[in-house]
C-alpha atoms as a PDB file:
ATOM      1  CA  UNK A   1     -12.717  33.586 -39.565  1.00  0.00           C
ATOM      2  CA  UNK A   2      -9.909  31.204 -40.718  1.00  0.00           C
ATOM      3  CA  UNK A   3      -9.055  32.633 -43.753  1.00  0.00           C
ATOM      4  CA  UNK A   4      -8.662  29.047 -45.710  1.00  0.00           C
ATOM      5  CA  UNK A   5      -6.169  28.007 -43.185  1.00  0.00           C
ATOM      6  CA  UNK A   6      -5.492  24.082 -43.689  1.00  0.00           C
ATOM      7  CA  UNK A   7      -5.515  21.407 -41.296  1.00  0.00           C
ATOM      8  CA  UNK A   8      -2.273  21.036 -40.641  1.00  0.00           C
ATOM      9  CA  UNK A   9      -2.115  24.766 -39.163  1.00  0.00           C
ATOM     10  CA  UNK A  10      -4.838  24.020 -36.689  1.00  0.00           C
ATOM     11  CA  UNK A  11      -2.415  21.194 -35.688  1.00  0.00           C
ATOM     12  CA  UNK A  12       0.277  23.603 -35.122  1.00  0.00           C
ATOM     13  CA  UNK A  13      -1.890  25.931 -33.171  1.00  0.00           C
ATOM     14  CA  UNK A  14      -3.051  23.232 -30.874  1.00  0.00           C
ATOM     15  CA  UNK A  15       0.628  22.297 -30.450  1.00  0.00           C
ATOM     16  CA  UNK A  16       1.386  26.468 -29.514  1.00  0.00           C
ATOM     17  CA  UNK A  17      -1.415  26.340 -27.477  1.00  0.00           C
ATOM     18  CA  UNK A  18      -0.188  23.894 -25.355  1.00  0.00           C
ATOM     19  CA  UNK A  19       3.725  25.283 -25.298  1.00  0.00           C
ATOM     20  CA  UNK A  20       2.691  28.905 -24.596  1.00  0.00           C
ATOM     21  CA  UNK A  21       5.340  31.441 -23.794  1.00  0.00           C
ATOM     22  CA  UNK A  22       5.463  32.485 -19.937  1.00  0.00           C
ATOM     23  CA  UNK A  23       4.530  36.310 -21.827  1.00  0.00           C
ATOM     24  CA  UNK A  24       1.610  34.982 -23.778  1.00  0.00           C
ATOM     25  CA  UNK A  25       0.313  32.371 -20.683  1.00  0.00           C
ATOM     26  CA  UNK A  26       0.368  36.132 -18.746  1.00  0.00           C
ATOM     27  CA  UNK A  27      -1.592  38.234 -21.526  1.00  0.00           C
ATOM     28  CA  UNK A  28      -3.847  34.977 -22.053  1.00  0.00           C
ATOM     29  CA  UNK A  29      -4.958  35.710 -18.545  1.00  0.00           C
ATOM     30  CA  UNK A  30      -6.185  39.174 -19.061  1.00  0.00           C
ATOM     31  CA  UNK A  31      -7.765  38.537 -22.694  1.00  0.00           C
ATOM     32  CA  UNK A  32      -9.665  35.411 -21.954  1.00  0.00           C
ATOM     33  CA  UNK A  33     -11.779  37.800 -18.936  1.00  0.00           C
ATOM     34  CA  UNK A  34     -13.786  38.991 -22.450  1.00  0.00           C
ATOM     35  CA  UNK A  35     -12.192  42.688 -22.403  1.00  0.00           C
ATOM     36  CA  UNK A  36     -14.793  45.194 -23.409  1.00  0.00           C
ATOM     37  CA  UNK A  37     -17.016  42.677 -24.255  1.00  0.00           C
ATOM     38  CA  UNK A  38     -14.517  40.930 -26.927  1.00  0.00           C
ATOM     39  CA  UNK A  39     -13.774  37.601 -27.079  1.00  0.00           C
ATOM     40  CA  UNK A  40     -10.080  36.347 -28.118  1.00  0.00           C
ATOM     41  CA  UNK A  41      -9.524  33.202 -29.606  1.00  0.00           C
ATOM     42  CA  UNK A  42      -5.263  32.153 -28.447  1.00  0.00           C
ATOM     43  CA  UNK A  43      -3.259  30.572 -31.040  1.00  0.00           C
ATOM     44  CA  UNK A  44      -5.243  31.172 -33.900  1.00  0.00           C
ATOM     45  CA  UNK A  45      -5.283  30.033 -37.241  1.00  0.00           C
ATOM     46  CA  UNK A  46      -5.679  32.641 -40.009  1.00  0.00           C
ATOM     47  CA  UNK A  47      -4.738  31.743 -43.470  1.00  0.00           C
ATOM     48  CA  UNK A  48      -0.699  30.545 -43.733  1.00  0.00           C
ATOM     49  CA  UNK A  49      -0.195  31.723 -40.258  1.00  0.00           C
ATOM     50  CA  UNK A  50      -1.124  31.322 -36.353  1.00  0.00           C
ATOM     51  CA  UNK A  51      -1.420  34.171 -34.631  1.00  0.00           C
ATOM     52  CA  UNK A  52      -0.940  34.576 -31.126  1.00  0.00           C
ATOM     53  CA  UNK A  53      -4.239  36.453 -30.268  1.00  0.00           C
ATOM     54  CA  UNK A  54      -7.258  36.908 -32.155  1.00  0.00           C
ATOM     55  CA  UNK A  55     -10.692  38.950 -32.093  1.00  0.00           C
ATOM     56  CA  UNK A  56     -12.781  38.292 -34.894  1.00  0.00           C
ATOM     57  CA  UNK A  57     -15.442  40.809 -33.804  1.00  0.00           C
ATOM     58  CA  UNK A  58     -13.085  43.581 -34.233  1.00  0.00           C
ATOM     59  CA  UNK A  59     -10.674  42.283 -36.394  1.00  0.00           C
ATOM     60  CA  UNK A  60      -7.463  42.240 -34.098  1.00  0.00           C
ATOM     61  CA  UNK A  61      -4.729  40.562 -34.242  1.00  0.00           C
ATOM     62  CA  UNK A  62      -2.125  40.746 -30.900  1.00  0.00           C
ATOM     63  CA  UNK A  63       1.785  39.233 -30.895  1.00  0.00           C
ATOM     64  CA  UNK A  64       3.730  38.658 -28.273  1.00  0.00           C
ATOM     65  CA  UNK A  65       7.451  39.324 -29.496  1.00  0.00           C
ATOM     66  CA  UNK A  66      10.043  37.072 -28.038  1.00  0.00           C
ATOM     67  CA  UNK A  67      13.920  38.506 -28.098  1.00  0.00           C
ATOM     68  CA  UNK A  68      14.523  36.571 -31.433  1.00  0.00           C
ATOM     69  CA  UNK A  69      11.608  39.393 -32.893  1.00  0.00           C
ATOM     70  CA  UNK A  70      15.076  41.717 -32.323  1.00  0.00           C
ATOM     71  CA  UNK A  71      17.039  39.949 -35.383  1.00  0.00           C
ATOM     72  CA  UNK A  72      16.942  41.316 -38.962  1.00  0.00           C
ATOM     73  CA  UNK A  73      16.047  38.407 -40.885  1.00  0.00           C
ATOM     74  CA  UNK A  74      12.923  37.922 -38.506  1.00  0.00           C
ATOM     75  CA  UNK A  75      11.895  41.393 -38.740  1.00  0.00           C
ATOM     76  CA  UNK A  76      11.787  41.576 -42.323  1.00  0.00           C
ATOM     77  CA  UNK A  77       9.064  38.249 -42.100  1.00  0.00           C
ATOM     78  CA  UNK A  78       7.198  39.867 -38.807  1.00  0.00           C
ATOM     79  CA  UNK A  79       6.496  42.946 -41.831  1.00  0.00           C
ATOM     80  CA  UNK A  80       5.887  40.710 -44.258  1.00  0.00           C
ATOM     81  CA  UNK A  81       3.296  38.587 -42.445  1.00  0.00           C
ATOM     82  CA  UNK A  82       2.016  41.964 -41.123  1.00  0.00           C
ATOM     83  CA  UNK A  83       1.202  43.442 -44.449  1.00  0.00           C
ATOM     84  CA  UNK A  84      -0.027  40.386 -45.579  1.00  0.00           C
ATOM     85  CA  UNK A  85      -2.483  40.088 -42.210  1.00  0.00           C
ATOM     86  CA  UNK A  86      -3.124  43.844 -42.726  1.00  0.00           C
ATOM     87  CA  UNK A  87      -4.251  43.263 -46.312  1.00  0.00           C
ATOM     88  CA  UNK A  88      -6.953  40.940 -45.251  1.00  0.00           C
ATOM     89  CA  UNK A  89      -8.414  44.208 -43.481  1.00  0.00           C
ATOM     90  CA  UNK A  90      -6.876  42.699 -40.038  1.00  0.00           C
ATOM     91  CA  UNK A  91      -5.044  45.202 -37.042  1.00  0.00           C
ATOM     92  CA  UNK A  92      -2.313  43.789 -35.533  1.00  0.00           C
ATOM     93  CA  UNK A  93      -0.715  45.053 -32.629  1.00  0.00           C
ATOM     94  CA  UNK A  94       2.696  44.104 -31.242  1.00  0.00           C
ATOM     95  CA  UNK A  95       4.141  43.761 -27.846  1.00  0.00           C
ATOM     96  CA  UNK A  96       7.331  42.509 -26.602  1.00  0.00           C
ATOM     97  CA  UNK A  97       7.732  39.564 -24.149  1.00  0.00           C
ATOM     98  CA  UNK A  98       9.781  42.258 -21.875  1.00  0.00           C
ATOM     99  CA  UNK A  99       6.670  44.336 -21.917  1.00  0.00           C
ATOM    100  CA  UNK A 100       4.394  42.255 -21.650  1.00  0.00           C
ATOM    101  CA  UNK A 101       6.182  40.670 -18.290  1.00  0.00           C
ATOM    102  CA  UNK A 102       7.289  43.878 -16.897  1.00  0.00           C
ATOM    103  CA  UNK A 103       4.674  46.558 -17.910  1.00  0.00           C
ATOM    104  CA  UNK A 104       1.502  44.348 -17.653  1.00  0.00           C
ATOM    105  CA  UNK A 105      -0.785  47.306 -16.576  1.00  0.00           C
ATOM    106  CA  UNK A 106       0.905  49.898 -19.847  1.00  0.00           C
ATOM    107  CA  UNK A 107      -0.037  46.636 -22.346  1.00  0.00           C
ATOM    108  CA  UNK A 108      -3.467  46.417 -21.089  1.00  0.00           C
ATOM    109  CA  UNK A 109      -4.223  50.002 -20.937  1.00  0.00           C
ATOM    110  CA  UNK A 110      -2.763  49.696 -24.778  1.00  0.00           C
ATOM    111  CA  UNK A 111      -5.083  47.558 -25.700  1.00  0.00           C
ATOM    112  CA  UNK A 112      -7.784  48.944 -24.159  1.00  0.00           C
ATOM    113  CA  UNK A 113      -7.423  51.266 -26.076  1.00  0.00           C
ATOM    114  CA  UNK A 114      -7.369  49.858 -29.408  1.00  0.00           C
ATOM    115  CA  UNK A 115     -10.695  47.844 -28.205  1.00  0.00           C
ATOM    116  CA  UNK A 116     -12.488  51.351 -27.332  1.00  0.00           C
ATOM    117  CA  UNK A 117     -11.912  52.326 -31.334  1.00  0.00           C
ATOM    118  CA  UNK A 118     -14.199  49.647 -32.467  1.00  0.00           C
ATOM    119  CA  UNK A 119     -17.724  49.910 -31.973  1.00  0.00           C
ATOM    120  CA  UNK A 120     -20.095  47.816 -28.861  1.00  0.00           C
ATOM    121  CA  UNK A 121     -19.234  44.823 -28.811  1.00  0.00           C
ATOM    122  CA  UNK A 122     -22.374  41.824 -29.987  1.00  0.00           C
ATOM    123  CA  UNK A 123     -25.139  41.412 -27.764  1.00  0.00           C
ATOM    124  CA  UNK A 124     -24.599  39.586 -24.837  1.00  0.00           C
ATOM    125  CA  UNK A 125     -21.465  41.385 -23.622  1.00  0.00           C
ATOM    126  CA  UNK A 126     -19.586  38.547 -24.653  1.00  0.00           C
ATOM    127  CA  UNK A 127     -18.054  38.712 -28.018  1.00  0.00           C
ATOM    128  CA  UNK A 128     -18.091  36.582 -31.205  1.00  0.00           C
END
């Protein structure tokens, strides 16, 4: 579920999890209610990286872009670390702060979507 991240990346992720955006604290609020039946881990480690939002039982990986996502040299590493996520068979899924703030209700219904793709989630209604 980690993919071989090290210990000092769960030490950043704790450290994220406790300096969450105003955007991800808002999302965080929606995805930790179990949607569908998944469960989301927040500020997850997964191999050289932390991801903002991750469901192992369907493989998904959810960002929450700050403005700074908008410059060139941080685009080019967001595809990068995309492919890279992607080629460990994950989905990510982006979303801007903006969006996420302003257009709560189109985000969810987004992802929502995405979630109704994969199959029931485990047993239990709860997720892995």
């Amino acid at each position: 579920m980690f993919y071989d991240a090290g210990p000092l990346l769960f030490e950043r992720a704790k450290h994220l999890r406790n300096h969450q955006t105003d955007a991800e604290i808002k999302l965080w609020g929606y995805l930790r209610t179990h949607p569908l039946g998944f469960k989301f881990r927040r500020q997850h480690p997964i191999g050289i990286y932390v991801v903002d939002f991750y469901c192992h039982a369907c493989k998904l990986v959810i960002e929450a872009d700050g403005s700074i996502h908008a410059l060139p040299h941080i685009q080019e590493y967001d595809l990068q670390r995309q492919q890279q996520l992607e080629a460990e068979g994950l989905t990510v899924a982006r979303f801007t702060n903006h969006d996420i703030l302003k257009r709560t209700e189109q985000v969810i219904m987004q992802i929502n979507l995405i979630l109704q793709t994969y199959t029931t989630p485990p047993s239990g209604g709860r997720g892995v």
